[in-house]
Protein backbone atom coordinates (compact mmCIF):
# COMPACT_ATOMS: atom_id res chain seq x y z
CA UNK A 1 0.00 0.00 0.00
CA UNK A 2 2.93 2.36 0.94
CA UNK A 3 6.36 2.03 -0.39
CA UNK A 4 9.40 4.25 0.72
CA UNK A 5 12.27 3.76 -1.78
CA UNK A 6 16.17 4.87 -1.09
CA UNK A 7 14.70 7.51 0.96
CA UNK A 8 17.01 10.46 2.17
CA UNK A 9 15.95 12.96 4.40
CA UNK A 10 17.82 16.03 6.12
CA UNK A 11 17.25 19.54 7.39
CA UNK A 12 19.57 22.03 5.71
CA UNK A 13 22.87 20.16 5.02
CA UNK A 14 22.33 17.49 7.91
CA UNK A 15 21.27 14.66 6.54
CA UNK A 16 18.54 12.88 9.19
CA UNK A 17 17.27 9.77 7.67
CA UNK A 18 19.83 7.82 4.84
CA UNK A 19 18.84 6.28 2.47
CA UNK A 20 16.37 3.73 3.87
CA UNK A 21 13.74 1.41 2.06
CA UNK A 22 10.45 0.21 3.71
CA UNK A 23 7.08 -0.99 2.54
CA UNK A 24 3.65 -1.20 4.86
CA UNK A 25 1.12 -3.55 3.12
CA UNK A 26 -2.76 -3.26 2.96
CA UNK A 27 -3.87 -4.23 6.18
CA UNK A 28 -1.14 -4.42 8.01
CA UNK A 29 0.07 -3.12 11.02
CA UNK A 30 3.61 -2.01 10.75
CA UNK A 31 5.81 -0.33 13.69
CA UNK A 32 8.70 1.53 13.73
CA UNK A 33 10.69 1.50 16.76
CA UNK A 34 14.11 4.21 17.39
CA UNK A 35 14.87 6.43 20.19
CA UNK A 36 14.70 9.67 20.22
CA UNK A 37 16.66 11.18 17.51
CA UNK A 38 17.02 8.11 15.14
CA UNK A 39 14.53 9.89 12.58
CA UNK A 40 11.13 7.86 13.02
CA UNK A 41 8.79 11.04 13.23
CA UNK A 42 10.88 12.80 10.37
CA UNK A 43 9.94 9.73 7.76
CA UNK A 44 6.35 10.03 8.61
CA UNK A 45 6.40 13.61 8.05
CA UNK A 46 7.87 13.58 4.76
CA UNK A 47 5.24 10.82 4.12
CA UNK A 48 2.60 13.14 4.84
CA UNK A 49 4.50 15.97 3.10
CA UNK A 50 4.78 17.84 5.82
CA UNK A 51 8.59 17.62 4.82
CA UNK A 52 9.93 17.54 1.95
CA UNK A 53 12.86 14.61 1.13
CA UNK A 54 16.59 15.62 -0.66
CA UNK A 55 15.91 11.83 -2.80
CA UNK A 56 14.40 8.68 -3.37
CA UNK A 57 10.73 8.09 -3.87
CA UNK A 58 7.02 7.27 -1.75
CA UNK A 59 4.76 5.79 -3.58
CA UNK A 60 0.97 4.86 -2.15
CA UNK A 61 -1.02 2.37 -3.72
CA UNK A 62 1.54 2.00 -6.65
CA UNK A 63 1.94 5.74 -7.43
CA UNK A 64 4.35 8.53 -6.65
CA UNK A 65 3.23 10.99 -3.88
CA UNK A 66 6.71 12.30 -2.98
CA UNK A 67 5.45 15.53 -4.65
CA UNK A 68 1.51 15.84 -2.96
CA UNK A 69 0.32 18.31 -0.78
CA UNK A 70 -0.56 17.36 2.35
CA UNK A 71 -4.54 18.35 1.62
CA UNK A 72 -4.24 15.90 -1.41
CA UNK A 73 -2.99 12.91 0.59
CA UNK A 74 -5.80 13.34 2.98
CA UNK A 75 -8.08 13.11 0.14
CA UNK A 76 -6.17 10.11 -1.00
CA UNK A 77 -7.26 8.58 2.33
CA UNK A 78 -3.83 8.90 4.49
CA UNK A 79 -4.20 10.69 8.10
CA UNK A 80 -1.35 11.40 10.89
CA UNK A 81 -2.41 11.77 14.66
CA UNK A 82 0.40 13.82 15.23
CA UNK A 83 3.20 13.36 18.57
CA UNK A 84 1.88 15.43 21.07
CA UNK A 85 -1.84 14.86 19.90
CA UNK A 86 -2.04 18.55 18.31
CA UNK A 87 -5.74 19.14 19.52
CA UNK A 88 -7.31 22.41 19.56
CA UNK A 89 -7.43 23.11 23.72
CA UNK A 90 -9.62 26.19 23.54
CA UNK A 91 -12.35 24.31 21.26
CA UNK A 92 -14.89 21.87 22.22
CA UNK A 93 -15.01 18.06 21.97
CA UNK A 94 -17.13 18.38 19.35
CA UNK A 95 -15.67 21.37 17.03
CA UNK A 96 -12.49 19.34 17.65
CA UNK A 97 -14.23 16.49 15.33
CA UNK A 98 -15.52 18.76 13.18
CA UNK A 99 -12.38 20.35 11.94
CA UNK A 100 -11.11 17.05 11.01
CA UNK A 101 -13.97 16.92 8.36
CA UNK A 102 -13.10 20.11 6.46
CA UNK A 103 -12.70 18.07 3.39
CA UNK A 104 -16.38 16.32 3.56
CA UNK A 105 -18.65 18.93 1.90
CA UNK A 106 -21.96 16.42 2.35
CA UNK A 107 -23.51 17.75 5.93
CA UNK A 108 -25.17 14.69 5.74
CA UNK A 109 -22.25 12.12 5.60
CA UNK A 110 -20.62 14.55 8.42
CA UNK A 111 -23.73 13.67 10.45
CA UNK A 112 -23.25 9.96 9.78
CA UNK A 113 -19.69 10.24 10.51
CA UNK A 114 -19.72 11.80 13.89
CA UNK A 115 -22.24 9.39 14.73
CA UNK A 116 -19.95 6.43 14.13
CA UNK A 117 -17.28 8.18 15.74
CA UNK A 118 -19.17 8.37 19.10
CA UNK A 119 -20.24 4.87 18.92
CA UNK A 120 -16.46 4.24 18.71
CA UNK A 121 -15.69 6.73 21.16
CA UNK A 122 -18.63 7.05 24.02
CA UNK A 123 -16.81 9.30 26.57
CA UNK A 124 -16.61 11.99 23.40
CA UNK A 125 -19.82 11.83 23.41
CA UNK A 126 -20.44 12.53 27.16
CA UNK A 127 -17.61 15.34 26.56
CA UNK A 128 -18.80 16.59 23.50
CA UNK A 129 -19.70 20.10 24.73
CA UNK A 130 -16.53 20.30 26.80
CA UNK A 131 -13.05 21.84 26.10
CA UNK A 132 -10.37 19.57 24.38
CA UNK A 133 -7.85 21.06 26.04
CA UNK A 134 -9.60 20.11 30.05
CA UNK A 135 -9.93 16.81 28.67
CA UNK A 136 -7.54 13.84 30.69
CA UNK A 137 -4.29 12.91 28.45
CA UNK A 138 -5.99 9.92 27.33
CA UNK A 139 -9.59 11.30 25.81
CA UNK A 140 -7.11 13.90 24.11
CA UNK A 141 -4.94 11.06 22.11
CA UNK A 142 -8.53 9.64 21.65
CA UNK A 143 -9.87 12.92 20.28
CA UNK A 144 -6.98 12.88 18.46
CA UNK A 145 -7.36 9.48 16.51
CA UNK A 146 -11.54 10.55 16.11
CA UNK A 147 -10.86 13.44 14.29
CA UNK A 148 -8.25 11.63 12.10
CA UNK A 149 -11.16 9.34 11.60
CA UNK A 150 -13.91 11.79 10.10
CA UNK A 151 -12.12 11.29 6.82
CA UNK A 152 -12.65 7.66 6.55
CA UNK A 153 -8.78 7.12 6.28
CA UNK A 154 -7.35 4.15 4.54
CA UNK A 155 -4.00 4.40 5.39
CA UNK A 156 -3.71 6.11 9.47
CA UNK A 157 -0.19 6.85 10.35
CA UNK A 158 0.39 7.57 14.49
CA UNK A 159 3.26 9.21 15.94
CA UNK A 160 4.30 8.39 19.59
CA UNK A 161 0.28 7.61 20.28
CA UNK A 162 1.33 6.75 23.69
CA UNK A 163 3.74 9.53 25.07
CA UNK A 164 2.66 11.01 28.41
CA UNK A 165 0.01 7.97 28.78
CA UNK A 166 -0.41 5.84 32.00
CA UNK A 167 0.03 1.79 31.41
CA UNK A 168 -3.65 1.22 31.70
CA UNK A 169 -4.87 3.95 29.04
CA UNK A 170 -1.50 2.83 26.70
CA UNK A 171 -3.50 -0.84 26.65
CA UNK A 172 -6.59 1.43 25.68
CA UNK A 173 -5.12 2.99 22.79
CA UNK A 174 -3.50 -0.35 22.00
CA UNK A 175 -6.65 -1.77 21.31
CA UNK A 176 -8.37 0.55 19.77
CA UNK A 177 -5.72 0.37 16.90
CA UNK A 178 -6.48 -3.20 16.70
CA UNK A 179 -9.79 -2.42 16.17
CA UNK A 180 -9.56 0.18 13.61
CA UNK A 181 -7.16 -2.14 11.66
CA UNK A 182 -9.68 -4.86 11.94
CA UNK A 183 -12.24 -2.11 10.22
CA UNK A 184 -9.83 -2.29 6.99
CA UNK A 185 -7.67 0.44 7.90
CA UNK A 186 -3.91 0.17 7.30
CA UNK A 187 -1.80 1.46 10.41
CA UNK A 188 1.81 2.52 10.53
CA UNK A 189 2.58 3.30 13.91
CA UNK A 190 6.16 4.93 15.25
CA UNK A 191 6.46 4.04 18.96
CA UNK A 192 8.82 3.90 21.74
CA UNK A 193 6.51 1.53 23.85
CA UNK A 194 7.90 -1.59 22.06
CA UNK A 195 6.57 -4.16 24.44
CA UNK A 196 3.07 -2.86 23.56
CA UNK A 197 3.55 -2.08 19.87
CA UNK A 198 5.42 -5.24 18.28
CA UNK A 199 2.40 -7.33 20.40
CA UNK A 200 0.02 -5.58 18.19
CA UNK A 201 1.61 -5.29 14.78
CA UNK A 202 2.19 -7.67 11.98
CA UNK A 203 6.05 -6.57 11.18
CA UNK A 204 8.21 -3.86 12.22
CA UNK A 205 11.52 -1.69 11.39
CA UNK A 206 13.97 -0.98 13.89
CA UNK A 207 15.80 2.42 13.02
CA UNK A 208 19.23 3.99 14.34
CA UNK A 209 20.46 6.72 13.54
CA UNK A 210 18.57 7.16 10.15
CA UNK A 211 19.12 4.06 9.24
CA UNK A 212 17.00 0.86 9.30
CA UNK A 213 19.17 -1.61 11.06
CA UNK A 214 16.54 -4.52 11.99
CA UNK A 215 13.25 -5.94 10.53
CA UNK A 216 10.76 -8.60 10.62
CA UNK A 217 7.74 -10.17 12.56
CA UNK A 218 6.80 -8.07 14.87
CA UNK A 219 7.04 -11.65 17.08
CA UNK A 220 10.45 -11.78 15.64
CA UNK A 221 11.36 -8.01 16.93
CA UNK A 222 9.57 -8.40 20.22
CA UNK A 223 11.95 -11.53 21.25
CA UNK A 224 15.25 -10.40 19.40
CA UNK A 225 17.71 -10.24 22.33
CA UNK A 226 19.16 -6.93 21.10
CA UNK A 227 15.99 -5.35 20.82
CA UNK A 228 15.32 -6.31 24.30
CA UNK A 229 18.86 -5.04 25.32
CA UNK A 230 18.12 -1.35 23.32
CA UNK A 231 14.85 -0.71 25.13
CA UNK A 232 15.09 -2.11 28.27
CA UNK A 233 12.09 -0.68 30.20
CA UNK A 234 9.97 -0.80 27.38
CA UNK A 235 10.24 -4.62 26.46
């Protein structure tokens, strides 16, 4: 569904992400797992074009997008919930939602949408008329993923989905992923909570330093000694 080819990334002359190759296919769940640093949230934003890569090529669903806006992947059907969930604070639950169904001109199909969305999410729907930003950390990253959601997304990319998260709320988010993937959604997930993660997903790429240095099952990842070694905590 998504295939990064000899991709090279950098900011100015620094050169961030070298030359790496990756695919995610349609209904998969694929992770990538690096510290801090290694490049993981840089490759999804020059996914979403959001930056812009010095070489190589992305190509979804068998053509090139390396040269998309970031409005015209959306309406291709690919959505980020950003690190750091990115909600509006000063707007409502519900206006929240709504903003992530600026593309949908049908106020009908917006009705439908929000609908589905609250039977997905039922505390947004008890919050609806309430603030996103006096919402807990966990109905934000939930907010989040809903309004990433109001565009019926094929392909839902998720950036450090459970930073600042208690244990029992990172299982929540967890499974709601599962879920949406078992809707026919395609996830590509970058994550530092690899215990959680690789139990989840159906392969995974471990990056360093811009450069992919492991992949496989995410079984495979999950019990690879070194991988256990490099995020010892987390695993």
């Amino acid at each position: 569904m998504l295939q990064a080819k000899n991709l090279t990334v950098g900011y100015g002359k620094t050169e961030v992400v070298h030359n790496i190759s990756f695919q995610v296919s349609q209904g998969e769940i694929v992770t990538i797992l690096g510290a801090n640093g290694a490049g993981k949230s840089t490759i999804l934003n020059t996914i979403v074009a959001l930056h812009k890569g010095k070489g190589g090529s992305i190509c979804f669903q068998g053509k090139e997008i390396s040269n998309d806006r970031p409005d015209q992947l959306v309406r291709k059907g690919i959505r980020i919930v950003p690190e750091g969930r990115q909600i509006f604070p000063q707007h409502t639950v519900m206006e929240n939602i709504l903003l992530g169904a600026h593309i949908v001109k049908d106020s009908k199909k917006t009705h439908v949408l929000i609908q589905s969305i609250f039977e997905r999410f039922p505390r947004l729907e008890e919050r609806k008329m309430q603030l996103g930003g006096t919402l807990s950390g966990g109905e934000q990253q939930m907010l989040a993923i809903a309004r990433s959601l109001m565009t019926e997304p094929s392909f839902l990319i998720l950036d450090e989905p459970s930073l600042g998260l208690a244990p029992i709320i990172v299982n929540e988010v967890f499974d709601l992923l599962k879920q949406i993937n078992s809707s026919g959604v395609t996830v590509l997930l970058v994550e530092q909570m690899a215990n959680s993660a690789l139990k989840i997903s159906d392969r995974a790429y471990v990056i360093e330093t811009g450069r992919i240095v492991l992949e496989g099952t995410g079984e495979e990842i999950l019990n690879n000694p070194d991988v256990a070694k490099a995020y010892l905590g987390n695993v």
